[in-house]
Protein backbone atom coordinates (compact mmCIF):
# COMPACT_ATOMS: atom_id res chain seq x y z
CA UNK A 1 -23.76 25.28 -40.22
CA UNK A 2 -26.81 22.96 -39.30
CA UNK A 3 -28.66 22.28 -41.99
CA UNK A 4 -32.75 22.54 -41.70
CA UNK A 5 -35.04 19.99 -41.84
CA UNK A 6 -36.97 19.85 -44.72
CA UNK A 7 -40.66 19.25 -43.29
CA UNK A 8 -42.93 18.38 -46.08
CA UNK A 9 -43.23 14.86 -48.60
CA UNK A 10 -44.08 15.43 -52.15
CA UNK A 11 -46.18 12.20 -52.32
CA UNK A 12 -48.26 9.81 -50.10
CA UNK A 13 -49.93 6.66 -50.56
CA UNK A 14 -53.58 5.81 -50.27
CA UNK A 15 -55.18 2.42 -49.41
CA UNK A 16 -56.95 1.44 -52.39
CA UNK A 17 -60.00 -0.06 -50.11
CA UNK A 18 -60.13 3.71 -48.12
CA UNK A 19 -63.24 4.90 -49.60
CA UNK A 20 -65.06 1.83 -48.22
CA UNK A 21 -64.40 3.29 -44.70
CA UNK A 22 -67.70 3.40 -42.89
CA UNK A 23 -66.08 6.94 -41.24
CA UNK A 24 -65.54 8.25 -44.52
CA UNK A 25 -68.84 6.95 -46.04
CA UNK A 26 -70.84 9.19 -43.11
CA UNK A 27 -68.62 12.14 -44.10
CA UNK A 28 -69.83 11.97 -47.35
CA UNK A 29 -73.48 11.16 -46.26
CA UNK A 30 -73.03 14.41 -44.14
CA UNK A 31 -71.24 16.89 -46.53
CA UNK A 32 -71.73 14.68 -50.07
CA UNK A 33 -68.73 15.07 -52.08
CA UNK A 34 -67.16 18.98 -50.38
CA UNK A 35 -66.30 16.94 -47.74
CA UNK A 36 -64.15 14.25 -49.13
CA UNK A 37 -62.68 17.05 -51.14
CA UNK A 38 -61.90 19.01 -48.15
CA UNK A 39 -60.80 15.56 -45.79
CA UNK A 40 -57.98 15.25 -48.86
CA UNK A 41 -57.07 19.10 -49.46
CA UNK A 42 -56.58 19.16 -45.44
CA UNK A 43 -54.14 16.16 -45.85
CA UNK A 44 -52.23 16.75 -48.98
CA UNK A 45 -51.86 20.55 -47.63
CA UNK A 46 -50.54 19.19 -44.21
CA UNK A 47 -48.05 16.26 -45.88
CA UNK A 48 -46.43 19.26 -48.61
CA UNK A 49 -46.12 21.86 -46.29
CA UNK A 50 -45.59 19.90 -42.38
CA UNK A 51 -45.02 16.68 -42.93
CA UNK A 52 -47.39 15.52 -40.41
CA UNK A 53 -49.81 17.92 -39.49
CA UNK A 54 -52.43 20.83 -40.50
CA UNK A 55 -51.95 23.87 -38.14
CA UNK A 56 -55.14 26.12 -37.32
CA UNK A 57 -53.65 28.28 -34.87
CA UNK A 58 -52.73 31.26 -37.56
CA UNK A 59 -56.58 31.91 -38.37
CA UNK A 60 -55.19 34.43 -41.43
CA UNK A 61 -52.99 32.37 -42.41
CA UNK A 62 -55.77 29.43 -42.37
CA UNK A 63 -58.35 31.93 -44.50
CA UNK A 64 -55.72 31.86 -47.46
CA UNK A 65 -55.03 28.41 -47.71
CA UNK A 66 -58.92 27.49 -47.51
CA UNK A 67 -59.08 30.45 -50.60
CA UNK A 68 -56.26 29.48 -52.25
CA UNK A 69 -55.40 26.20 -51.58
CA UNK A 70 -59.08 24.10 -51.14
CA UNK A 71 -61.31 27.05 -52.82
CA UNK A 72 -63.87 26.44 -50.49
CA UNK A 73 -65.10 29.44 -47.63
CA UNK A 74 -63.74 28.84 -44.46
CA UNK A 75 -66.76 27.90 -42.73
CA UNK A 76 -67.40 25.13 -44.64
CA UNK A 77 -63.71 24.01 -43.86
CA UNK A 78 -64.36 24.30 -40.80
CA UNK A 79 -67.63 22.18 -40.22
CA UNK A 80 -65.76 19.40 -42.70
CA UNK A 81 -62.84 19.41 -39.93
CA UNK A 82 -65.64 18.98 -36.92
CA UNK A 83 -66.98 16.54 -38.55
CA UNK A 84 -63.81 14.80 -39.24
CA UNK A 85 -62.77 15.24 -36.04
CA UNK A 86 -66.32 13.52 -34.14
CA UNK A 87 -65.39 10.42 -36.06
CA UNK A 88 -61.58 10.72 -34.99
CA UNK A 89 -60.25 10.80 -38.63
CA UNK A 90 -58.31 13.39 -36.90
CA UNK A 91 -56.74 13.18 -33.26
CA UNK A 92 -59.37 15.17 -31.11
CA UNK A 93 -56.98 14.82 -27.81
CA UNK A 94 -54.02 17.19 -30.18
CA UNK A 95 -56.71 19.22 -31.04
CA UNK A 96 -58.20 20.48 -28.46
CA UNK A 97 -54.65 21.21 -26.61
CA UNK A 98 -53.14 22.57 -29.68
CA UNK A 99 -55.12 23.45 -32.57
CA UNK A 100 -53.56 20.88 -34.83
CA UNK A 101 -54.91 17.79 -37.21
CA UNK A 102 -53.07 15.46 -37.23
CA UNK A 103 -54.18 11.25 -36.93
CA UNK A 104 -51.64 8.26 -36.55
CA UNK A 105 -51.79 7.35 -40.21
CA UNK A 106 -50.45 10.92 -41.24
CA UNK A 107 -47.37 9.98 -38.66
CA UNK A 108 -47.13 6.85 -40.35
CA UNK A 109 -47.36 8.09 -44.22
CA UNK A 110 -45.10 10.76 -43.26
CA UNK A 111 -42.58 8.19 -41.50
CA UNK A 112 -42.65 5.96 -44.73
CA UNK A 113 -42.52 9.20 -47.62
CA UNK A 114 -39.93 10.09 -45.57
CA UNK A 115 -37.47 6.35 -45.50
CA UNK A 116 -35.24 7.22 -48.20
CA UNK A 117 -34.50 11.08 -47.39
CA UNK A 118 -33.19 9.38 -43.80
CA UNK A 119 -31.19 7.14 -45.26
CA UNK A 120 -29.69 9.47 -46.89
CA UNK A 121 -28.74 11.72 -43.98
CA UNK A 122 -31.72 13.80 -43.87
CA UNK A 123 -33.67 14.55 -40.56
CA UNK A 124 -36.99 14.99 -39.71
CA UNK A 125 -38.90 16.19 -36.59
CA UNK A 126 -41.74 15.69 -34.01
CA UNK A 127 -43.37 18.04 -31.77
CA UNK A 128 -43.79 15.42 -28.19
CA UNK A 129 -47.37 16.99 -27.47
CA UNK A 130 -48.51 15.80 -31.28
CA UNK A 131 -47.04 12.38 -31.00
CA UNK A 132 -49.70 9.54 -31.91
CA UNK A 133 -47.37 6.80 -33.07
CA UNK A 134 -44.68 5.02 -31.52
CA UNK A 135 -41.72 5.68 -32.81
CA UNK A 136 -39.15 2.82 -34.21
CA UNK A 137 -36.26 1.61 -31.78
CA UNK A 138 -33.72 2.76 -34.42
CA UNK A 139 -34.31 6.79 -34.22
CA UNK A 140 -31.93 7.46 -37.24
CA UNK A 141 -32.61 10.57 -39.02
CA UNK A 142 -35.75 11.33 -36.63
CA UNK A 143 -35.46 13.88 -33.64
CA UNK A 144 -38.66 15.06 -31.53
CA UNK A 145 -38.89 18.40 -29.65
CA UNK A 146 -40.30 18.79 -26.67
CA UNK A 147 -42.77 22.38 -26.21
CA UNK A 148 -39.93 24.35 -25.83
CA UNK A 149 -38.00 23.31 -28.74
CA UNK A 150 -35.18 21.12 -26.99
CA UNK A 151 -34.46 18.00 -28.65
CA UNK A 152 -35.51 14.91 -26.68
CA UNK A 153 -32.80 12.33 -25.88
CA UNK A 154 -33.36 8.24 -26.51
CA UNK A 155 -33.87 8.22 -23.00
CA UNK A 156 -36.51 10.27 -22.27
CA UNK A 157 -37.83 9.25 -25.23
CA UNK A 158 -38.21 5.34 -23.10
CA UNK A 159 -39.41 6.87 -20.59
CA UNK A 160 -42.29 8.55 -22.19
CA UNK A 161 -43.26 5.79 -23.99
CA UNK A 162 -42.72 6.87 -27.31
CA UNK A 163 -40.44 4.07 -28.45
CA UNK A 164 -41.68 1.24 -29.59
CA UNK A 165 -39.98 -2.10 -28.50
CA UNK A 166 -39.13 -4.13 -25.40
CA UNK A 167 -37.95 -1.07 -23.45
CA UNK A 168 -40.18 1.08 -24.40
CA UNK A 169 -43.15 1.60 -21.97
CA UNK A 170 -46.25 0.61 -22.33
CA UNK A 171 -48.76 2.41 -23.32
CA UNK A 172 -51.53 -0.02 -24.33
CA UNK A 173 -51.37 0.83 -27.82
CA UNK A 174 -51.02 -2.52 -29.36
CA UNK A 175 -48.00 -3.24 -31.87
CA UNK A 176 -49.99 -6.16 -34.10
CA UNK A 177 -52.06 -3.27 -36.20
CA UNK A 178 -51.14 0.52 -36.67
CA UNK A 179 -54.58 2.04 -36.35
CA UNK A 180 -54.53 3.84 -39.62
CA UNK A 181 -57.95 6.02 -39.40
CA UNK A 182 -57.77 7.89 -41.67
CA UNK A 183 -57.38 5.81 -44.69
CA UNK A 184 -57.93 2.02 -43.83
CA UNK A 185 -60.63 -0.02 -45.34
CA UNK A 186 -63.13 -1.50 -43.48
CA UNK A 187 -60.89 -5.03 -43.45
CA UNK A 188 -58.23 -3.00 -41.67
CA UNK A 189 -61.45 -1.75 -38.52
CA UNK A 190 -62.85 -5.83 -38.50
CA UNK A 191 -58.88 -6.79 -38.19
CA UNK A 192 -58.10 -4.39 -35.13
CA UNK A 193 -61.74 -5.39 -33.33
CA UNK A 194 -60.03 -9.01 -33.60
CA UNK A 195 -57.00 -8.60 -32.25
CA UNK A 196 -58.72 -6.45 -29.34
CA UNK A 197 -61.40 -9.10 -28.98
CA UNK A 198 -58.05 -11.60 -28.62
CA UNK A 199 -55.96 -9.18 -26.11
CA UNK A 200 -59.19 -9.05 -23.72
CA UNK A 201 -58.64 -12.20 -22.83
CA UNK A 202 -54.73 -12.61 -22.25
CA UNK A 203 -53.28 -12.16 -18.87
CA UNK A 204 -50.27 -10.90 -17.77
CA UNK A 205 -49.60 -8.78 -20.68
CA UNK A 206 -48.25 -5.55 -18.77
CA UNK A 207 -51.13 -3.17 -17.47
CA UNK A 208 -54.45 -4.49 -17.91
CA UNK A 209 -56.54 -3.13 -20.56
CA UNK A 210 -60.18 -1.65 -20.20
CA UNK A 211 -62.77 -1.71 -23.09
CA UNK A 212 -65.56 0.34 -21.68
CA UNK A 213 -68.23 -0.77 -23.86
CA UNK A 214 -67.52 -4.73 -22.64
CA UNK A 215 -66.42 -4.37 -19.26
CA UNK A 216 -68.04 -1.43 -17.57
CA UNK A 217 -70.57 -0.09 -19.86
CA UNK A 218 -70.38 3.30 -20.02
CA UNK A 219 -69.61 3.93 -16.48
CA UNK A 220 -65.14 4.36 -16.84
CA UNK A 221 -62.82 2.61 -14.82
CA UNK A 222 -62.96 3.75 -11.06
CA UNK A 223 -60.73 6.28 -9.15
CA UNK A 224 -58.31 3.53 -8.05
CA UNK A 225 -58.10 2.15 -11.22
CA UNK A 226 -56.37 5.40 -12.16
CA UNK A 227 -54.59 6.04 -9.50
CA UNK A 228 -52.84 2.45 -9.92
CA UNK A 229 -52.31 2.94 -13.06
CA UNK A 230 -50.57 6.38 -13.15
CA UNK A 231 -48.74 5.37 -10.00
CA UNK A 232 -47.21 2.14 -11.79
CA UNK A 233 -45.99 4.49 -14.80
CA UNK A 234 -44.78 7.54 -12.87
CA UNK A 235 -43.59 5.93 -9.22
CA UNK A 236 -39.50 6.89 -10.07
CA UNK A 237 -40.52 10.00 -11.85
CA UNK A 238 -43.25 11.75 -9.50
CA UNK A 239 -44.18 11.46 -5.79
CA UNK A 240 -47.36 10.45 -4.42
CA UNK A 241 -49.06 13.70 -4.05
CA UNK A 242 -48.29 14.55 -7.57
CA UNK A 243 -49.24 11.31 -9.02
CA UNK A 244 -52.64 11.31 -6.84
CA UNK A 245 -52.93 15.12 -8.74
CA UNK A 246 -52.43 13.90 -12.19
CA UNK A 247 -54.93 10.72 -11.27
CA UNK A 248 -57.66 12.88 -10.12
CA UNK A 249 -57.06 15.58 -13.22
CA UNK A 250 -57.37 12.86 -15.61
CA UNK A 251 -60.24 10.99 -14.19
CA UNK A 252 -62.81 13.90 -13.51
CA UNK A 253 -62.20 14.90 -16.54
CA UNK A 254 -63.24 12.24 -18.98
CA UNK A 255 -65.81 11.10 -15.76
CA UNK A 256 -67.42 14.66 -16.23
CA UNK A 257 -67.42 13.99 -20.43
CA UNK A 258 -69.16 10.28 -19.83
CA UNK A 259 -66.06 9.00 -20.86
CA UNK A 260 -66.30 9.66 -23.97
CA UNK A 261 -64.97 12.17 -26.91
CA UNK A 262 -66.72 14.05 -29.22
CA UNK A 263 -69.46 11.74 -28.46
CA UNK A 264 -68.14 8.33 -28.63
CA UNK A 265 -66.90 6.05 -26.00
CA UNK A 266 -63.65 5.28 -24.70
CA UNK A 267 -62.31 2.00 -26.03
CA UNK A 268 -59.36 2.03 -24.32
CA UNK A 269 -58.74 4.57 -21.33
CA UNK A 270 -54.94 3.33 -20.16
CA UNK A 271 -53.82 4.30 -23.77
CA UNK A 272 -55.78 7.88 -23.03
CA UNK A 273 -54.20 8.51 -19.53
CA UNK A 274 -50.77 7.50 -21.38
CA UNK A 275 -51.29 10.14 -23.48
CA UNK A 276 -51.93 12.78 -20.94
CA UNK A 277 -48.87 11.80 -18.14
CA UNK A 278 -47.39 12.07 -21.86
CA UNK A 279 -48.44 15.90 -22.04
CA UNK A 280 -47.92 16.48 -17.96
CA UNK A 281 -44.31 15.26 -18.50
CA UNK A 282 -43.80 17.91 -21.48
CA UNK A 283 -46.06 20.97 -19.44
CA UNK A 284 -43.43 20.40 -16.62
CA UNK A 285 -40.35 20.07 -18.48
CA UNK A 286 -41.56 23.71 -20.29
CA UNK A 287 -42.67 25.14 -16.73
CA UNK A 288 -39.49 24.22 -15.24
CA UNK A 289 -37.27 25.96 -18.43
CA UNK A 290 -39.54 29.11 -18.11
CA UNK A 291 -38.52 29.59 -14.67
């Protein structure tokens, strides 16, 4: 009989430096001290009971645990996770196709808590459409699930870019920091602009990378920038109709938001139109099994 995964961590570890984090710093300003309180109830609830995650889709279910669980009503919940979510100490792009809070650094606390249990012969899971992080080259003990609930095999793991490593494909996320928002000190933010700063300036390092607020202003990449760029990750996989489809989806989208989320800019759209080929990939596969 297959034994179940066992979701949740019993610990996780907190940068000693996080409070200096000018993100958290305006959440305070904003909600003083309720919402710091609620920032960690929402994480230490998602870590013990998900592993990686905080799911709002069960509204009742959401009512006890902000009762219960943070002792706070859950409107005030509720304007703590907006806020939270405007300065992207939660993934806004899972969000708002899902319902669920989850940030890279909860991946990556939840990959670490999670070492020893794997070693051991224990298995943990991903949901593909609330994937943030890259995933190591050695998958032992780890298994993600696509919408539908089938397990996803190395391969199409590769080839949706959620492996880290030489065959993995690129996604523009860069490998030399982890992009921990949620509880990095400010050292960690003036580290990543470096390496950014550095990267803008190397060539040939796979698909070119666009910083909005250097290159174009606010004005996004253009229409054929897209279009090159989906049609360089997806030529084998999708034809050119479909890939001029997905192109055109993605860019009058974020071109009607002003290329921005929740009200700040882009930084780096290649890693955002990764992210939703990501999600076509999985709405097909899920379309195609419904049939």
């Amino acid at each position: 009989m297959a034994r179940t995964p066992n979701k949740g961590i019993k610990y996780y570890g907190v940068d000693c430096n996080h409070i200096r984090n000018k993100k958290l710093r305006l959440l305070f300003k904003e909600h003083d001290a309720v919402g710091y309180y609620v920032w960690q109830c929402l994480l230490a609830y998602a870590y013990k009971e998900h592993g990686y995650y905080f799911d709002l889709n069960d509204e009742e279910a959401f009512e006890i645990v902000c009762a219960d669980f943070i002792d706070k009503a859950p409107d005030t919940v509720m304007a703590v996770i907006n806020s939270c979510l405007q300065r992207r100490l939660f993934d806004a792009d899972v969000w708002r196709a899902d319902k669920i809070l989850t940030c890279v650094d909860m991946q990556e606390q939840y990959l670490l808590a999670t070492a020893e249990r794997r070693k051991k012969g224990g298995t943990i899971q991903f949901n593909q459409r609330h994937l943030v992080i890259k995933l190591p080259e050695k998958l032992s003990g780890i298994e993600v699930l696509d919408g539908a609930g089938k397990r996803l095999s190395r391969e199409e793991l590769i080839l949706a870019g959620c492996i880290a490593g030489k065959n993995a494909i690129n996604t523009g996320m860069n490998e030399d920091f982890t992009g921990n928002e949620c509880i990095k000190g400010e050292g960690e933010y003036n580290r990543r602009e470096e390496i950014i700063n550095k990267r803008e300036g190397e060539e040939n390092i796979g698909t070119p990378v666009v910083f909005l607020e250097k290159k174009r202003g606010l004005e996004g990449p253009l229409y054929s920038d897209v279009l090159g760029h989906v049609g360089g990750r997806m030529k084998d996989r999708w034809d050119g109709a479909y890939i001029s489809y997905v192109a055109s989806q993605f860019f009058n989208h974020y071109k009607a938001a002003g290329w921005k989320i929740n009200g700040l800019a882009v930084e780096d759209w290649t890693a955002l139109c990764d992210k939703w080929m990501n999600r076509q990939l999985s709405f097909d596969r899920d379309k195609q099994k419904a049939k």
